[in-house]
C-alpha atoms as a PDB file:
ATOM      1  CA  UNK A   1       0.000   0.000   0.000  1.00  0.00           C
ATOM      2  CA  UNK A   2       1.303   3.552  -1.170  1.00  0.00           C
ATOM      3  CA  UNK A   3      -0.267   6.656   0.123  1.00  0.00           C
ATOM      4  CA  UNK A   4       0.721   9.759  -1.622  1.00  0.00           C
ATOM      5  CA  UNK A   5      -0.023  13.449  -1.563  1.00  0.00           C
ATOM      6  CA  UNK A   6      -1.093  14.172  -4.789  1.00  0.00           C
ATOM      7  CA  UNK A   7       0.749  15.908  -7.124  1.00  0.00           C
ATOM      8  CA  UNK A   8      -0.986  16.168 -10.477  1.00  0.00           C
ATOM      9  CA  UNK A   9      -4.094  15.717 -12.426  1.00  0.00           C
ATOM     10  CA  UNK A  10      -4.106  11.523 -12.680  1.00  0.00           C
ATOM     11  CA  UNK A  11      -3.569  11.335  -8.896  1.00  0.00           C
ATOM     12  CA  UNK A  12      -6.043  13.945  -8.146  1.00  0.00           C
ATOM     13  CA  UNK A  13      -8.612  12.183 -10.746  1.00  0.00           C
ATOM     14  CA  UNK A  14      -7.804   8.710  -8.614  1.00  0.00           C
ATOM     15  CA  UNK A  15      -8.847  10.477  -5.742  1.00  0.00           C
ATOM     16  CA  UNK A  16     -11.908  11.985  -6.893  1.00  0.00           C
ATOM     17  CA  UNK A  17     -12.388   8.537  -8.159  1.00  0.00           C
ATOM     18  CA  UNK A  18     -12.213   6.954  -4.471  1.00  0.00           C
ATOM     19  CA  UNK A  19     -14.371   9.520  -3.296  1.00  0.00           C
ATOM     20  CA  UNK A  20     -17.631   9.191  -5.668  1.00  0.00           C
ATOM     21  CA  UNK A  21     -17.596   5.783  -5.556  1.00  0.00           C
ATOM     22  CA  UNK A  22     -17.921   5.741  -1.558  1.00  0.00           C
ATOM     23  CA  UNK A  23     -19.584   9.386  -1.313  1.00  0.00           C
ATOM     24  CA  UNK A  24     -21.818   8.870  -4.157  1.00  0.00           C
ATOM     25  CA  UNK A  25     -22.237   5.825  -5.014  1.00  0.00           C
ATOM     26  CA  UNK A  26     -22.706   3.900  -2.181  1.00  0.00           C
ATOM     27  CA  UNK A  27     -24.180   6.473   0.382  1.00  0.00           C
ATOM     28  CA  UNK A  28     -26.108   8.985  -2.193  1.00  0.00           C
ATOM     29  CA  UNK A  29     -24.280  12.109  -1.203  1.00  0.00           C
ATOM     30  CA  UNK A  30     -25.020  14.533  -3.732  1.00  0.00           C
ATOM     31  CA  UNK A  31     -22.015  14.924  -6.118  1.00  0.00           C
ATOM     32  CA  UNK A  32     -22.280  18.538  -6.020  1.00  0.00           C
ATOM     33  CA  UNK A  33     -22.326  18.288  -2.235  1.00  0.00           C
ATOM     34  CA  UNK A  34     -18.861  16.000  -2.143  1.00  0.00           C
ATOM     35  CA  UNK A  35     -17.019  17.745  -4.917  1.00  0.00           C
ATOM     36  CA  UNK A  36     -17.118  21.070  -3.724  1.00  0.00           C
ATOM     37  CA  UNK A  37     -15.358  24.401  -3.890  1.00  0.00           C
ATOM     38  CA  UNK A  38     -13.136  24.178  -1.309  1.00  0.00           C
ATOM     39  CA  UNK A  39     -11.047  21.382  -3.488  1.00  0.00           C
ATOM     40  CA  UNK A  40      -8.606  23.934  -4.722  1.00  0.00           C
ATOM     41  CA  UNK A  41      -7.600  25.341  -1.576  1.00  0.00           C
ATOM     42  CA  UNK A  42      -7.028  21.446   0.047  1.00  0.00           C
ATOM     43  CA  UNK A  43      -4.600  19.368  -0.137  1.00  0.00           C
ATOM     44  CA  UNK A  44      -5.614  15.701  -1.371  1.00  0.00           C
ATOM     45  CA  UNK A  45      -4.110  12.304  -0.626  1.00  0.00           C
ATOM     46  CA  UNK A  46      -4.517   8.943  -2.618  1.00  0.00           C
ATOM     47  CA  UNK A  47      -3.688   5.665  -1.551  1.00  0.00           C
ATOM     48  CA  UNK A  48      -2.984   2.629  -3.766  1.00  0.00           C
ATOM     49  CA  UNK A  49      -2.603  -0.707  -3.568  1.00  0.00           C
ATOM     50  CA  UNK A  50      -0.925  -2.621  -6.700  1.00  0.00           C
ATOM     51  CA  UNK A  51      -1.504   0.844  -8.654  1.00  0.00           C
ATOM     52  CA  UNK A  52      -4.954   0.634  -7.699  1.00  0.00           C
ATOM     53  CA  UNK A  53      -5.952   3.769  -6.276  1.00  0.00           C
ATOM     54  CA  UNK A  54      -8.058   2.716  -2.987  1.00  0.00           C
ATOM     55  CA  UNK A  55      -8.404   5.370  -0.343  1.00  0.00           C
ATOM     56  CA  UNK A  56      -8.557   9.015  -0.485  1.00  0.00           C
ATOM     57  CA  UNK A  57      -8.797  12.471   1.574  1.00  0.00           C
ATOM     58  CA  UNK A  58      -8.152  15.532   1.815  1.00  0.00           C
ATOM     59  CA  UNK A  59      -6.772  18.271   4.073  1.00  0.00           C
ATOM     60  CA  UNK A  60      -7.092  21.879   5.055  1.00  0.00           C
ATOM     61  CA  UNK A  61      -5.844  24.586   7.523  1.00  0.00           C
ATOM     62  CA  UNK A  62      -8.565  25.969   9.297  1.00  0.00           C
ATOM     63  CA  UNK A  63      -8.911  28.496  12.420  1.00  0.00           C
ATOM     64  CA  UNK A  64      -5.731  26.797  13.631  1.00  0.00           C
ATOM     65  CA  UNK A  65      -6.989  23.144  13.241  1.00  0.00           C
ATOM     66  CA  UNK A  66      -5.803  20.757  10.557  1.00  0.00           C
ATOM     67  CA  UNK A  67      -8.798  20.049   8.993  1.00  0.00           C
ATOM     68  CA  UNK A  68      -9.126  16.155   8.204  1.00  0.00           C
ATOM     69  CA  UNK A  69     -11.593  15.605   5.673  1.00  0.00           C
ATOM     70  CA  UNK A  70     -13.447  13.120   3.233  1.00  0.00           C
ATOM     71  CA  UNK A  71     -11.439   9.838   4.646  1.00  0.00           C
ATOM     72  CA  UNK A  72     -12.624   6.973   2.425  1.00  0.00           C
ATOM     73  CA  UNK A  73     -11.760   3.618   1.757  1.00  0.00           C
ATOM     74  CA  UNK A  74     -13.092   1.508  -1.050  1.00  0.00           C
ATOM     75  CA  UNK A  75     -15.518  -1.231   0.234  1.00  0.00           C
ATOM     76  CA  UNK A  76     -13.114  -3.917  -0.738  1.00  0.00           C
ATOM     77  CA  UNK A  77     -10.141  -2.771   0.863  1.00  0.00           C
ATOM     78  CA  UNK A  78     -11.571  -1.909   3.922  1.00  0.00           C
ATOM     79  CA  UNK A  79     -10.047  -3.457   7.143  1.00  0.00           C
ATOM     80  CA  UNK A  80      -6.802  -3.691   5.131  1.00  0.00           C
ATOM     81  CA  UNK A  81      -5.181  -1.003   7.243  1.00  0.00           C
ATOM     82  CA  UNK A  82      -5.592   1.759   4.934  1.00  0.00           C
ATOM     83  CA  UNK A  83      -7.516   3.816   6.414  1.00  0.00           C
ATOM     84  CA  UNK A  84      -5.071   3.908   9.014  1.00  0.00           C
ATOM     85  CA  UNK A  85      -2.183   4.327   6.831  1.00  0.00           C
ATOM     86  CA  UNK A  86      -4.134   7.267   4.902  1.00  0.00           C
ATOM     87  CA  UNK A  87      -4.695   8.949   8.225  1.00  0.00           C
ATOM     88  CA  UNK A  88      -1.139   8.951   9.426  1.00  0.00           C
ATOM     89  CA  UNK A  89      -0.238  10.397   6.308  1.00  0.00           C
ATOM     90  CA  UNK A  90      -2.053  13.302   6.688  1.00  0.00           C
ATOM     91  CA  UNK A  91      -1.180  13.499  10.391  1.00  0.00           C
ATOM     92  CA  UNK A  92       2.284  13.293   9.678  1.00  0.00           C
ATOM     93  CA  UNK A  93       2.110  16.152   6.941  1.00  0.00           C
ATOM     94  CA  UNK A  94       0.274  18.732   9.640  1.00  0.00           C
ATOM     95  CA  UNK A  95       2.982  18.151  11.695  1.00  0.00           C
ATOM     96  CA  UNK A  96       5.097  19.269   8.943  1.00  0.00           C
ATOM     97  CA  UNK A  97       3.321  21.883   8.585  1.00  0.00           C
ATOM     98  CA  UNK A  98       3.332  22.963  12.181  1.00  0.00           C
ATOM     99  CA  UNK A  99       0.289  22.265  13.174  1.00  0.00           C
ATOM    100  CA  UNK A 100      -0.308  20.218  16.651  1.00  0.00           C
ATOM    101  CA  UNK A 101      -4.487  20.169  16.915  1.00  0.00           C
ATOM    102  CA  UNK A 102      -6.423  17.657  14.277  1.00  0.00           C
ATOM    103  CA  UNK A 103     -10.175  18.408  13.508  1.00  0.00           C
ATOM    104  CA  UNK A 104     -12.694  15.894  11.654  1.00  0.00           C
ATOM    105  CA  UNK A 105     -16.566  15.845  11.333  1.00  0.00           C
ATOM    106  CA  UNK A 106     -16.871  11.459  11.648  1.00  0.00           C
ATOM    107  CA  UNK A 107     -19.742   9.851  10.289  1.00  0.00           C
ATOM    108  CA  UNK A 108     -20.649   8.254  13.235  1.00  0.00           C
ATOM    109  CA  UNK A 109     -20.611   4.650  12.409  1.00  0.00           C
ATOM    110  CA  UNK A 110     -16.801   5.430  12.228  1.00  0.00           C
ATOM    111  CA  UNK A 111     -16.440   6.968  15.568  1.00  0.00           C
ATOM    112  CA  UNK A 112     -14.354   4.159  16.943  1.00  0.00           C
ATOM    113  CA  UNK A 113     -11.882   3.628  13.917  1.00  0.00           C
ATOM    114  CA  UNK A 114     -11.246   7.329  14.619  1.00  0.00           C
ATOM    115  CA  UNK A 115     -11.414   6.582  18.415  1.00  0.00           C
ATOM    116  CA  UNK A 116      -8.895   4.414  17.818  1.00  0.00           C
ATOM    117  CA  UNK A 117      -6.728   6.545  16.362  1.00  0.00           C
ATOM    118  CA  UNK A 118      -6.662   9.246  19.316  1.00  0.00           C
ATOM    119  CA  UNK A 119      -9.793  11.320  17.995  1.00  0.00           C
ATOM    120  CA  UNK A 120     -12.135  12.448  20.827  1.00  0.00           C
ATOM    121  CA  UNK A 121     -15.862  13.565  20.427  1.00  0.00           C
ATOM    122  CA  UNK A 122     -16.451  17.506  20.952  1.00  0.00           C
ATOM    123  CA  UNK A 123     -19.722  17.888  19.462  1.00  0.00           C
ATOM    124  CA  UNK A 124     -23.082  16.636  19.482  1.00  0.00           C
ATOM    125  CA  UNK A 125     -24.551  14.760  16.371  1.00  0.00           C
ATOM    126  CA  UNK A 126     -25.376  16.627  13.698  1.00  0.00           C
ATOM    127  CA  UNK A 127     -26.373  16.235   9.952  1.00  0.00           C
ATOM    128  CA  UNK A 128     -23.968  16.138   7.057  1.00  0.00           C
ATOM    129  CA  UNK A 129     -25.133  15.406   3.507  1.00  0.00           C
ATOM    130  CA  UNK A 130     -28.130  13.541   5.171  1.00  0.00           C
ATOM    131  CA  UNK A 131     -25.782  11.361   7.245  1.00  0.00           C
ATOM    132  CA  UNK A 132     -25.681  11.675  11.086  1.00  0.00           C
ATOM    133  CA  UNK A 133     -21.735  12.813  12.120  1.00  0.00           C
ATOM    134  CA  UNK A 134     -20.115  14.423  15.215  1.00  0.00           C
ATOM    135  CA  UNK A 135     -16.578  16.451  15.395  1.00  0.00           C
ATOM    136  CA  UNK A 136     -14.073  14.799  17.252  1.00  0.00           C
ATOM    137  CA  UNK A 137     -10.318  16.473  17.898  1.00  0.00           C
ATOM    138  CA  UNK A 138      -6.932  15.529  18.384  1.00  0.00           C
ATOM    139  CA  UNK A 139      -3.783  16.927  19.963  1.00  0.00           C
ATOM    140  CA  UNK A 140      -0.386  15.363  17.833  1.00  0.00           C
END
């Protein structure tokens, strides 16, 4: 497994690709809804597996926070540890860039994979895209 920050248009296109089919495909989040506006200003990781591309996210700085966002796995290469390897990617670059406090809205079925990770719940459950999430924080 290979994550990478992406760096041009195929890698960017992989991760897009991730992204609709778990986003949209499989949970009918409006496309205009996942691929939003705020794509330019992020920073996107894609992770393969045999030059497959099979997880994606993305990244921001906001108020101070890191800004973890749109973690996905494909369905079949879930509980392959690539989520996990996706997420210490990005956790790894906001440390590089400084940054000590980690933000993330978690659909809450994956509350404990985040938990897991160090990620504590701040907020109370609210709707994103129809789907019920809740912010959780950590300090790296």
């Amino acid at each position: 497994m290979n994550v990478k920050i992406v760096e041009n248009e195929k890698e960017l296109e992989d991760a897009f690709s991730v992204r609709r089919t778990v986003f949209i495909d499989e949970q009918n989040v409006p496309e205009e809804e996942e691929i939003d506006a705020l794509e330019d200003e992020s920073t996107h990781f894609v992770s393969y597996m045999t030059g497959v591309p099979i997880a994606a996210g993305r990244f921001r700085i906001v108020d101070g926070f890191g800004k973890v966002e749109r973690i996905c796995v494909l369905k079949e290469a879930r509980k392959t540890g690539s989520g996990k390897a996706i997420m210490n990617e990005i956790e790894a670059f906001a440390l590089g860039k400084g940054l000590h406090k980690l933000k993330l809205n978690a659909q809450t079925h994956a509350i404990p994979f985040y938990a897991g990770l160090g990620y504590e719940v701040v907020s109370e459950e609210f709707l994103d895209a129809g789907i019920p999430h809740k912010t959780m924080i950590k300090k790296i």
